[in-house]
PDB file of N, CA and C in Angstrom:
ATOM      1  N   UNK A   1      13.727 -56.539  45.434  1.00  0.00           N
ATOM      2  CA  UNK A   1      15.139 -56.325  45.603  1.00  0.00           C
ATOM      3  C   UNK A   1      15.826 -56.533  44.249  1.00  0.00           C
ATOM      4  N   UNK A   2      16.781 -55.745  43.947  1.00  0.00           N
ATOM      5  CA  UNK A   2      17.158 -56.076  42.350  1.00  0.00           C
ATOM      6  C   UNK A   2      18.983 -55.493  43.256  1.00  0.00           C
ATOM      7  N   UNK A   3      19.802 -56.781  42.242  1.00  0.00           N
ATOM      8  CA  UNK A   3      21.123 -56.290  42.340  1.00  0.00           C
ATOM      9  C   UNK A   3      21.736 -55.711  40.546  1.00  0.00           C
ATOM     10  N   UNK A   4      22.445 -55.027  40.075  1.00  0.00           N
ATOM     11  CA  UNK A   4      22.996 -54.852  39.184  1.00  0.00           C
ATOM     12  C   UNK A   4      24.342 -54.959  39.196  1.00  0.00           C
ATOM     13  N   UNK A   5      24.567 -55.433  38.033  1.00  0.00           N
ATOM     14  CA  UNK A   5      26.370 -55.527  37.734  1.00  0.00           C
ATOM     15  C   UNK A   5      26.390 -54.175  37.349  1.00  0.00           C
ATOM     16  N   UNK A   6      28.112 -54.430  37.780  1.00  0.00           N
ATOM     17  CA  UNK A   6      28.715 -52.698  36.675  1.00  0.00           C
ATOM     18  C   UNK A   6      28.451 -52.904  35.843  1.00  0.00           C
ATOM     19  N   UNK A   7      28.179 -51.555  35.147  1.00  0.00           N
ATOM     20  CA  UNK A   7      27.482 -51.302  33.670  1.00  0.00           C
ATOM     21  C   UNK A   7      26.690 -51.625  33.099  1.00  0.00           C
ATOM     22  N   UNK A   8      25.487 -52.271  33.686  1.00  0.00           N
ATOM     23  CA  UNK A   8      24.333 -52.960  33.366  1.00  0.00           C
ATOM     24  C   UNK A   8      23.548 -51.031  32.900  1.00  0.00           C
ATOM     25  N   UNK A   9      22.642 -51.197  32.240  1.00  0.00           N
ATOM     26  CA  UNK A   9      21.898 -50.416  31.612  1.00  0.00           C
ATOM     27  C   UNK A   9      20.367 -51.133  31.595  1.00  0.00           C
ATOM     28  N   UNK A  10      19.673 -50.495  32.836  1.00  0.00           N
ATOM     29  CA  UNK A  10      18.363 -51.082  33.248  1.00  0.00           C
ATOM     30  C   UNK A  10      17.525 -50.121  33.591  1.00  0.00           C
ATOM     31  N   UNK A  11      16.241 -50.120  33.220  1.00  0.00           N
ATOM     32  CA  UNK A  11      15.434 -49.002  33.429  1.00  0.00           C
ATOM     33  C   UNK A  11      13.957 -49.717  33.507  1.00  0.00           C
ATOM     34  N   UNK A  12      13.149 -48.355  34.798  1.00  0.00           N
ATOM     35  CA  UNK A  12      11.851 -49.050  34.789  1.00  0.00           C
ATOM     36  C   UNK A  12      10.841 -48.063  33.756  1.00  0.00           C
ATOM     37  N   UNK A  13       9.974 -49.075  33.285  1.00  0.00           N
ATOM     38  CA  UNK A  13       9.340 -48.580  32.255  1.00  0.00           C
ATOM     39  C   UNK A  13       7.963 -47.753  32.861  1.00  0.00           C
ATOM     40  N   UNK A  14       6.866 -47.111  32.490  1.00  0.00           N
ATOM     41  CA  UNK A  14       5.494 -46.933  32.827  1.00  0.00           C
ATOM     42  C   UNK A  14       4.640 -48.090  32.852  1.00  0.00           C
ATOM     43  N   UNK A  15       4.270 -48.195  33.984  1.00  0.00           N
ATOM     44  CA  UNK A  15       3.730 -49.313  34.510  1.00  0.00           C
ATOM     45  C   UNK A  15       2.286 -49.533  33.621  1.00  0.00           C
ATOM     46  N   UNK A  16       1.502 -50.686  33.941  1.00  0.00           N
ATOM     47  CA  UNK A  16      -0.283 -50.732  32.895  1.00  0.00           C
ATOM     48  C   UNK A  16      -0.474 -51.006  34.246  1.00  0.00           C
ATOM     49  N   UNK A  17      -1.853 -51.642  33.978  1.00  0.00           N
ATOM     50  CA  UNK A  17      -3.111 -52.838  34.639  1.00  0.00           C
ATOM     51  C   UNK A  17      -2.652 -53.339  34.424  1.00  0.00           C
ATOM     52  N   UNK A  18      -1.902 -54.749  33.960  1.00  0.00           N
ATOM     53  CA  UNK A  18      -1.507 -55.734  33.939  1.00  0.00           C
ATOM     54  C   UNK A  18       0.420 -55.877  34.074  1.00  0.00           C
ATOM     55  N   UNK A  19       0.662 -55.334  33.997  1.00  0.00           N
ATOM     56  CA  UNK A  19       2.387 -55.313  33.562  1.00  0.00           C
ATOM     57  C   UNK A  19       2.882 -54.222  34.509  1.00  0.00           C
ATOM     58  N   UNK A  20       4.479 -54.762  35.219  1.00  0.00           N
ATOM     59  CA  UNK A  20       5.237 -53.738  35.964  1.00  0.00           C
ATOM     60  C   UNK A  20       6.111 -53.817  35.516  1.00  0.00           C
ATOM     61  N   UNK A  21       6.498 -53.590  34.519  1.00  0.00           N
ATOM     62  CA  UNK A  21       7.397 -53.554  32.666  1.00  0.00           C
ATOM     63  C   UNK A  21       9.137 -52.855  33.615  1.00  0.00           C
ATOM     64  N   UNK A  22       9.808 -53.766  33.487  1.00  0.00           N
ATOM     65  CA  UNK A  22      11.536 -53.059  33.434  1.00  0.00           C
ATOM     66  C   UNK A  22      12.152 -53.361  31.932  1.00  0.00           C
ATOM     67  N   UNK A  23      13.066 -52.646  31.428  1.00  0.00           N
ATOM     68  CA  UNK A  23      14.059 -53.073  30.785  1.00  0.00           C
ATOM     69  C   UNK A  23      15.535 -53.285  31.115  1.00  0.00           C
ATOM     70  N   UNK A  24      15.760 -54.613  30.582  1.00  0.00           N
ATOM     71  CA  UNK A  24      17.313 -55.118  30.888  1.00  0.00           C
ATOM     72  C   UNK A  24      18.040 -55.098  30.089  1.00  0.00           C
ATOM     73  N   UNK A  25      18.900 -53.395  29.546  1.00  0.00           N
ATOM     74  CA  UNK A  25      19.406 -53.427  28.182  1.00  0.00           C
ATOM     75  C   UNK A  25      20.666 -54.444  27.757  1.00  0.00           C
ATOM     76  N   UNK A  26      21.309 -54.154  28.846  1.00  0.00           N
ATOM     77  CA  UNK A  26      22.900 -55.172  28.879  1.00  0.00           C
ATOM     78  C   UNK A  26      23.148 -55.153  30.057  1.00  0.00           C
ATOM     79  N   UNK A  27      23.930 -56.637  30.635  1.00  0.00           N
ATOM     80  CA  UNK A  27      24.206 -56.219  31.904  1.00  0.00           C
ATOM     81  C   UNK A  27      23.977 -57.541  32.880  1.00  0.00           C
ATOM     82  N   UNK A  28      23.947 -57.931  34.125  1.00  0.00           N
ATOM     83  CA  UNK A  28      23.640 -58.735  34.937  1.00  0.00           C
ATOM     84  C   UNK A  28      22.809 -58.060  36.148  1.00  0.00           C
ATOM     85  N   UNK A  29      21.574 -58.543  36.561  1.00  0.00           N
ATOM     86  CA  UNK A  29      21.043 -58.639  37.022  1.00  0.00           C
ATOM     87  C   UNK A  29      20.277 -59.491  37.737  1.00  0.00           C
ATOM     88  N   UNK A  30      20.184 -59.369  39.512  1.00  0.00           N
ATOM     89  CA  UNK A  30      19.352 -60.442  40.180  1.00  0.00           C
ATOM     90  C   UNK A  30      18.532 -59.885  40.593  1.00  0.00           C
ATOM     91  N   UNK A  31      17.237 -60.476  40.380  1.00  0.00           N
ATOM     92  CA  UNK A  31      16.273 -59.535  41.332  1.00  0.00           C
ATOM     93  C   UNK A  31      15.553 -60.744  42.290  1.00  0.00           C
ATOM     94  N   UNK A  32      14.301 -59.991  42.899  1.00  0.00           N
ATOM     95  CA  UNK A  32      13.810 -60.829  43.927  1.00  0.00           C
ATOM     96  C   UNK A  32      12.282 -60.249  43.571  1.00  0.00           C
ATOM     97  N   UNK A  33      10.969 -60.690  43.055  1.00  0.00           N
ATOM     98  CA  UNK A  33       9.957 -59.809  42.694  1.00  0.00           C
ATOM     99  C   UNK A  33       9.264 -60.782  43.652  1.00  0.00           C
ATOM    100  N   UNK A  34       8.444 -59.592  44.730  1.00  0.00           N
ATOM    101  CA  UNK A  34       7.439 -60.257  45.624  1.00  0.00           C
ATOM    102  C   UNK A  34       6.244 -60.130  44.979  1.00  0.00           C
ATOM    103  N   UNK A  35       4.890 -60.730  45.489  1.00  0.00           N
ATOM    104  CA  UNK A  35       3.558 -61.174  44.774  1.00  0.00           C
ATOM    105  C   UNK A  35       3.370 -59.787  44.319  1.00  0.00           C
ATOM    106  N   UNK A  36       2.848 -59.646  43.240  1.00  0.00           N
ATOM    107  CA  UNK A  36       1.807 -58.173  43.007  1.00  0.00           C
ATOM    108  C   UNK A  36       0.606 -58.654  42.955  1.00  0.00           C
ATOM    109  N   UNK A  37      -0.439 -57.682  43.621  1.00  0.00           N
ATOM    110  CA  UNK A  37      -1.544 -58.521  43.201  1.00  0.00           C
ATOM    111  C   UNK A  37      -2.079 -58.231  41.655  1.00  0.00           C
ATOM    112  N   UNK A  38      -2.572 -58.884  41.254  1.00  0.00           N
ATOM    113  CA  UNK A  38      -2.711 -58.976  39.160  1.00  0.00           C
ATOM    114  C   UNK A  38      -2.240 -58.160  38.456  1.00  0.00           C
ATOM    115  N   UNK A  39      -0.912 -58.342  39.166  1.00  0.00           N
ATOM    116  CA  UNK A  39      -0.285 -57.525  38.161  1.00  0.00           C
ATOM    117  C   UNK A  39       1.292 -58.699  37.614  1.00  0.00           C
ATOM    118  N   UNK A  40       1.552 -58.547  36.439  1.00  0.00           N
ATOM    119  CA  UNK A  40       2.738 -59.611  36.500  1.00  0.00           C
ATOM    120  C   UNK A  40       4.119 -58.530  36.205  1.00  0.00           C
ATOM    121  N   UNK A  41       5.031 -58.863  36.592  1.00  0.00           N
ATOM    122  CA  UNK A  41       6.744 -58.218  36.644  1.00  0.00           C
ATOM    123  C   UNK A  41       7.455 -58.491  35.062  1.00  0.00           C
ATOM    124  N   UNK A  42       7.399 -57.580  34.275  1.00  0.00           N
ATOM    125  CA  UNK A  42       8.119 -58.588  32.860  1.00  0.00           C
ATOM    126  C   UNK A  42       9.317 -57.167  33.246  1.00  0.00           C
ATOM    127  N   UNK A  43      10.187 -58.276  32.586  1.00  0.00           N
ATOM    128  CA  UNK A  43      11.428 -58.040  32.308  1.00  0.00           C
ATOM    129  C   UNK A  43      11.692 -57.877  30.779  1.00  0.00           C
ATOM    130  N   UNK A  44      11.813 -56.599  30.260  1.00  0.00           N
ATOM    131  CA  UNK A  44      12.356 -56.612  28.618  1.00  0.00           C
ATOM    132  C   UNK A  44      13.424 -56.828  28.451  1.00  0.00           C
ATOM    133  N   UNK A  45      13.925 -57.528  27.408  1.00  0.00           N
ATOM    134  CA  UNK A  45      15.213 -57.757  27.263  1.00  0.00           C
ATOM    135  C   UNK A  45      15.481 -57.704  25.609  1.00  0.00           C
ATOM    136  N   UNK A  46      16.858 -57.510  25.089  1.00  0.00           N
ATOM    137  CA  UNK A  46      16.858 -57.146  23.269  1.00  0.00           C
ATOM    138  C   UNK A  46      16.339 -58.252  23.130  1.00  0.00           C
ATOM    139  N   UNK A  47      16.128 -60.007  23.150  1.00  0.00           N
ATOM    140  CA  UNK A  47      16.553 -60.999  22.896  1.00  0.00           C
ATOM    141  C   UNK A  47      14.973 -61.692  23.530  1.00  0.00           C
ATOM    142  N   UNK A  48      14.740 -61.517  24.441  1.00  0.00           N
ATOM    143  CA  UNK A  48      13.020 -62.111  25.228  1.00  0.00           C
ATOM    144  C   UNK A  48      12.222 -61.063  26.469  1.00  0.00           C
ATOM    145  N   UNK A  49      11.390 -61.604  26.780  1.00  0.00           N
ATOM    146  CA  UNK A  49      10.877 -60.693  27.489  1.00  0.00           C
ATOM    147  C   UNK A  49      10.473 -62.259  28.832  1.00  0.00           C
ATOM    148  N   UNK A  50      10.629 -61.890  29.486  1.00  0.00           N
ATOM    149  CA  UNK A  50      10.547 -62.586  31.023  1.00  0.00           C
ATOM    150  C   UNK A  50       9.635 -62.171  32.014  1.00  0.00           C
ATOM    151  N   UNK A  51       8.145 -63.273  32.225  1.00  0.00           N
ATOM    152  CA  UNK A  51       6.956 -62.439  33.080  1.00  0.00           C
ATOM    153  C   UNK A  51       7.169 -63.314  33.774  1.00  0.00           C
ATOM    154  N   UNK A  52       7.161 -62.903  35.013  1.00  0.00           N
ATOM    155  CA  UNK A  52       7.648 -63.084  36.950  1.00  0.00           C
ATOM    156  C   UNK A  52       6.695 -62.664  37.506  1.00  0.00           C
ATOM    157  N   UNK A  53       6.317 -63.650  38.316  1.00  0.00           N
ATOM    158  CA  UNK A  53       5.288 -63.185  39.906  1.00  0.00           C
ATOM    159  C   UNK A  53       5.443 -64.241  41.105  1.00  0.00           C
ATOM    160  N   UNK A  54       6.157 -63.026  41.317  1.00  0.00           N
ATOM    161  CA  UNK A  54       6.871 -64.081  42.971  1.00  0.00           C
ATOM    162  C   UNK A  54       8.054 -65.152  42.974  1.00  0.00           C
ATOM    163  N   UNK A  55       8.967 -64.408  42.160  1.00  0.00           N
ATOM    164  CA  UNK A  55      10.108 -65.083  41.897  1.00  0.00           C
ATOM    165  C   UNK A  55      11.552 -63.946  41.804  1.00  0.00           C
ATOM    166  N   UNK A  56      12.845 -65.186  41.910  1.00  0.00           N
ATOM    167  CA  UNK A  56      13.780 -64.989  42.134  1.00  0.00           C
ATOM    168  C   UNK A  56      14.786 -65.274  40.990  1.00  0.00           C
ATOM    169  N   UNK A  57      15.504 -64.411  39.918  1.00  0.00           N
ATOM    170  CA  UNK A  57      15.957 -65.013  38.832  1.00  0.00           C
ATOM    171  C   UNK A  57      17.227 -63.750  38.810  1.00  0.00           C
ATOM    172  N   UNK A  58      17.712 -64.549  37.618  1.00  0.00           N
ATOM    173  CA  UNK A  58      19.206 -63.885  37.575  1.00  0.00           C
ATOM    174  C   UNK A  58      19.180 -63.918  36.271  1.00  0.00           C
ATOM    175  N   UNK A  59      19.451 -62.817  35.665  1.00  0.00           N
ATOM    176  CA  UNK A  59      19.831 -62.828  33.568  1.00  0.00           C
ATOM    177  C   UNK A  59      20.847 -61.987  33.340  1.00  0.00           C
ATOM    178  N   UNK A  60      21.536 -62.100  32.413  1.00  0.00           N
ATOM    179  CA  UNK A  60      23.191 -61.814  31.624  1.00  0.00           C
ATOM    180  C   UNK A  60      22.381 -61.849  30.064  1.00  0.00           C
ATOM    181  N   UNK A  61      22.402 -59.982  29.936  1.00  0.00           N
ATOM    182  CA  UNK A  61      22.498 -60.006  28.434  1.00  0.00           C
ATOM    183  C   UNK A  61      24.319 -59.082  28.089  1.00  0.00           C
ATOM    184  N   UNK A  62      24.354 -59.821  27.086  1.00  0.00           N
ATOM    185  CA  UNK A  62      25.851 -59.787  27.176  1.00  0.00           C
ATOM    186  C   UNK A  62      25.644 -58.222  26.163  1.00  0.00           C
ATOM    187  N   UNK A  63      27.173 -57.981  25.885  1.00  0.00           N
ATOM    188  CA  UNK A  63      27.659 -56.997  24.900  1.00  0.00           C
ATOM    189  C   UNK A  63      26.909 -57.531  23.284  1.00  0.00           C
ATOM    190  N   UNK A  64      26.982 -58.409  23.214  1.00  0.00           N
ATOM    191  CA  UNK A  64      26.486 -58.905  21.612  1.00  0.00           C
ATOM    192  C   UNK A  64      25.055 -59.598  21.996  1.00  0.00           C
ATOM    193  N   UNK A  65      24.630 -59.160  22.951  1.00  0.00           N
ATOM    194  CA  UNK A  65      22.605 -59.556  22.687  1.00  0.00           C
ATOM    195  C   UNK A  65      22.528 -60.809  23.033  1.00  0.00           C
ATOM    196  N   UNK A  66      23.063 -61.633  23.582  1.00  0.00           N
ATOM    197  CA  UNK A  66      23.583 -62.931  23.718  1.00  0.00           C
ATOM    198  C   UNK A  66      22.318 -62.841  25.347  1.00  0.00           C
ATOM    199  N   UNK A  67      21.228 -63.715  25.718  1.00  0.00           N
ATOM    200  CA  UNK A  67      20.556 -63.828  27.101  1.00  0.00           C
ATOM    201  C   UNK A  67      20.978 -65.397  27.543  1.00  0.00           C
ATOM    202  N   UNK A  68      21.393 -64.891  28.537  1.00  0.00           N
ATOM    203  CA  UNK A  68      21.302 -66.414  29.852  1.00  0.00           C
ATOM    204  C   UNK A  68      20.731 -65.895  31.325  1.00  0.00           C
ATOM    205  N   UNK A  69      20.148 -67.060  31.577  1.00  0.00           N
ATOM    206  CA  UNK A  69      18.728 -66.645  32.996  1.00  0.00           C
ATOM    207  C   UNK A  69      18.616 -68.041  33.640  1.00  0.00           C
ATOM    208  N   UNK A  70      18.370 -67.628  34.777  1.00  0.00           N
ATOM    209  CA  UNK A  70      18.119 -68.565  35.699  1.00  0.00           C
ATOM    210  C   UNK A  70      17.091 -68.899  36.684  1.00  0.00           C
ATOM    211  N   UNK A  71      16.160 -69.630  37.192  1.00  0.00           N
ATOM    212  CA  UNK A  71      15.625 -69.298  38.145  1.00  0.00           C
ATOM    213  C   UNK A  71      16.147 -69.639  39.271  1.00  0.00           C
ATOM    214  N   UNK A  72      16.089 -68.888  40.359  1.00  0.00           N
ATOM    215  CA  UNK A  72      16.575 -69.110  41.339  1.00  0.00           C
ATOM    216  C   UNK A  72      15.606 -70.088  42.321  1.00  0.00           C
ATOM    217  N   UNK A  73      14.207 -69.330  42.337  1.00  0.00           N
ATOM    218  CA  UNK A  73      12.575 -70.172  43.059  1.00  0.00           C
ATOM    219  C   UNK A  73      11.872 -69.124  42.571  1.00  0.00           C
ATOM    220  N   UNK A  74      10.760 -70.153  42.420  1.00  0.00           N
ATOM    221  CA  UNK A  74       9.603 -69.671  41.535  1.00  0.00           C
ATOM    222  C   UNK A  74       9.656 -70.263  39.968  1.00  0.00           C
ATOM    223  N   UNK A  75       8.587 -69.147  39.217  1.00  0.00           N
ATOM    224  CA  UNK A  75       8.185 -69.223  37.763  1.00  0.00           C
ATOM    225  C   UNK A  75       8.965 -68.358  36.916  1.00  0.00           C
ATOM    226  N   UNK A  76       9.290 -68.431  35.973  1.00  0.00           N
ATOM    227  CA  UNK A  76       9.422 -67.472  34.686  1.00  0.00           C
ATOM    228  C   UNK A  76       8.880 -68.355  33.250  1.00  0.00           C
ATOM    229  N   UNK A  77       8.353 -67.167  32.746  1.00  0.00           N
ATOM    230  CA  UNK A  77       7.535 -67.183  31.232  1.00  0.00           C
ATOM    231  C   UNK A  77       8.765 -66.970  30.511  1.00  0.00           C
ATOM    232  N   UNK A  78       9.144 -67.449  29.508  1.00  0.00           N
ATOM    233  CA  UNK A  78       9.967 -66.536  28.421  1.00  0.00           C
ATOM    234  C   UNK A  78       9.284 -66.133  26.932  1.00  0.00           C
ATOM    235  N   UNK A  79       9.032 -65.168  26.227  1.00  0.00           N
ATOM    236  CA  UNK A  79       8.299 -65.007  25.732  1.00  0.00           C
ATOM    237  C   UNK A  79       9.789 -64.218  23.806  1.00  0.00           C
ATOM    238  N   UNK A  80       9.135 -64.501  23.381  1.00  0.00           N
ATOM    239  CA  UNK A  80       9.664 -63.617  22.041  1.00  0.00           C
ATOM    240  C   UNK A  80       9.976 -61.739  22.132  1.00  0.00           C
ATOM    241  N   UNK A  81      10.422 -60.872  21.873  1.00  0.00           N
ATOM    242  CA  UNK A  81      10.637 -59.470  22.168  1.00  0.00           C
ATOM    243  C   UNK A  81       9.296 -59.098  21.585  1.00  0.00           C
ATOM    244  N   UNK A  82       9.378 -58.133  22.086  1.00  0.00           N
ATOM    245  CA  UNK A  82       7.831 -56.969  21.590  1.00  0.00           C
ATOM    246  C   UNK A  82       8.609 -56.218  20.303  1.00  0.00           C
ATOM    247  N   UNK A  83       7.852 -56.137  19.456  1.00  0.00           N
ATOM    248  CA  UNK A  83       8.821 -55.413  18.330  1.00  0.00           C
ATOM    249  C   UNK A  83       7.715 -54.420  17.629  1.00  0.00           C
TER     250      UNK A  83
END
């Protein structure tokens, strides 16, 4: 389940074997990611990248690249951007 704010700019990427890759360009977003099996949920973002499995989180990347996240239940990884 994923909610978006107005004007959020979010897109799903091509999935791997391992990764069910979205990007969160700007914007607010809640989602709800149920188990995959071995596969993990990352979230790209300008600022980190966020790997989820079986969790509930909320992130605000602002107008100026600025990330705030939350978990709601469950795990999140935060990791450095892919560059």
């Amino acid at each position: 389940m994923f909610r978006l704010g107005e004007n959020t700019a979010f897109a799903l990427e091509a999935p791997t074997s391992q990764w069910i890759p979205f990007r969160l360009y700007v914007g607010r977003m809640l989602a709800k990611f149920a188990p995959s099996s071995g596969r993990t949920y990352r979230v790209n973002t300008p600022v980190a990248v966020a790997s989820v499995r079986g969790t509930e989180l909320a992130l605000d990347v602002s107008d100026a690249g600025e990330l705030q996240g939350g978990v709601v239940e469950g795990h999140v990884e935060f990791d450095a951007p892919e560059t």
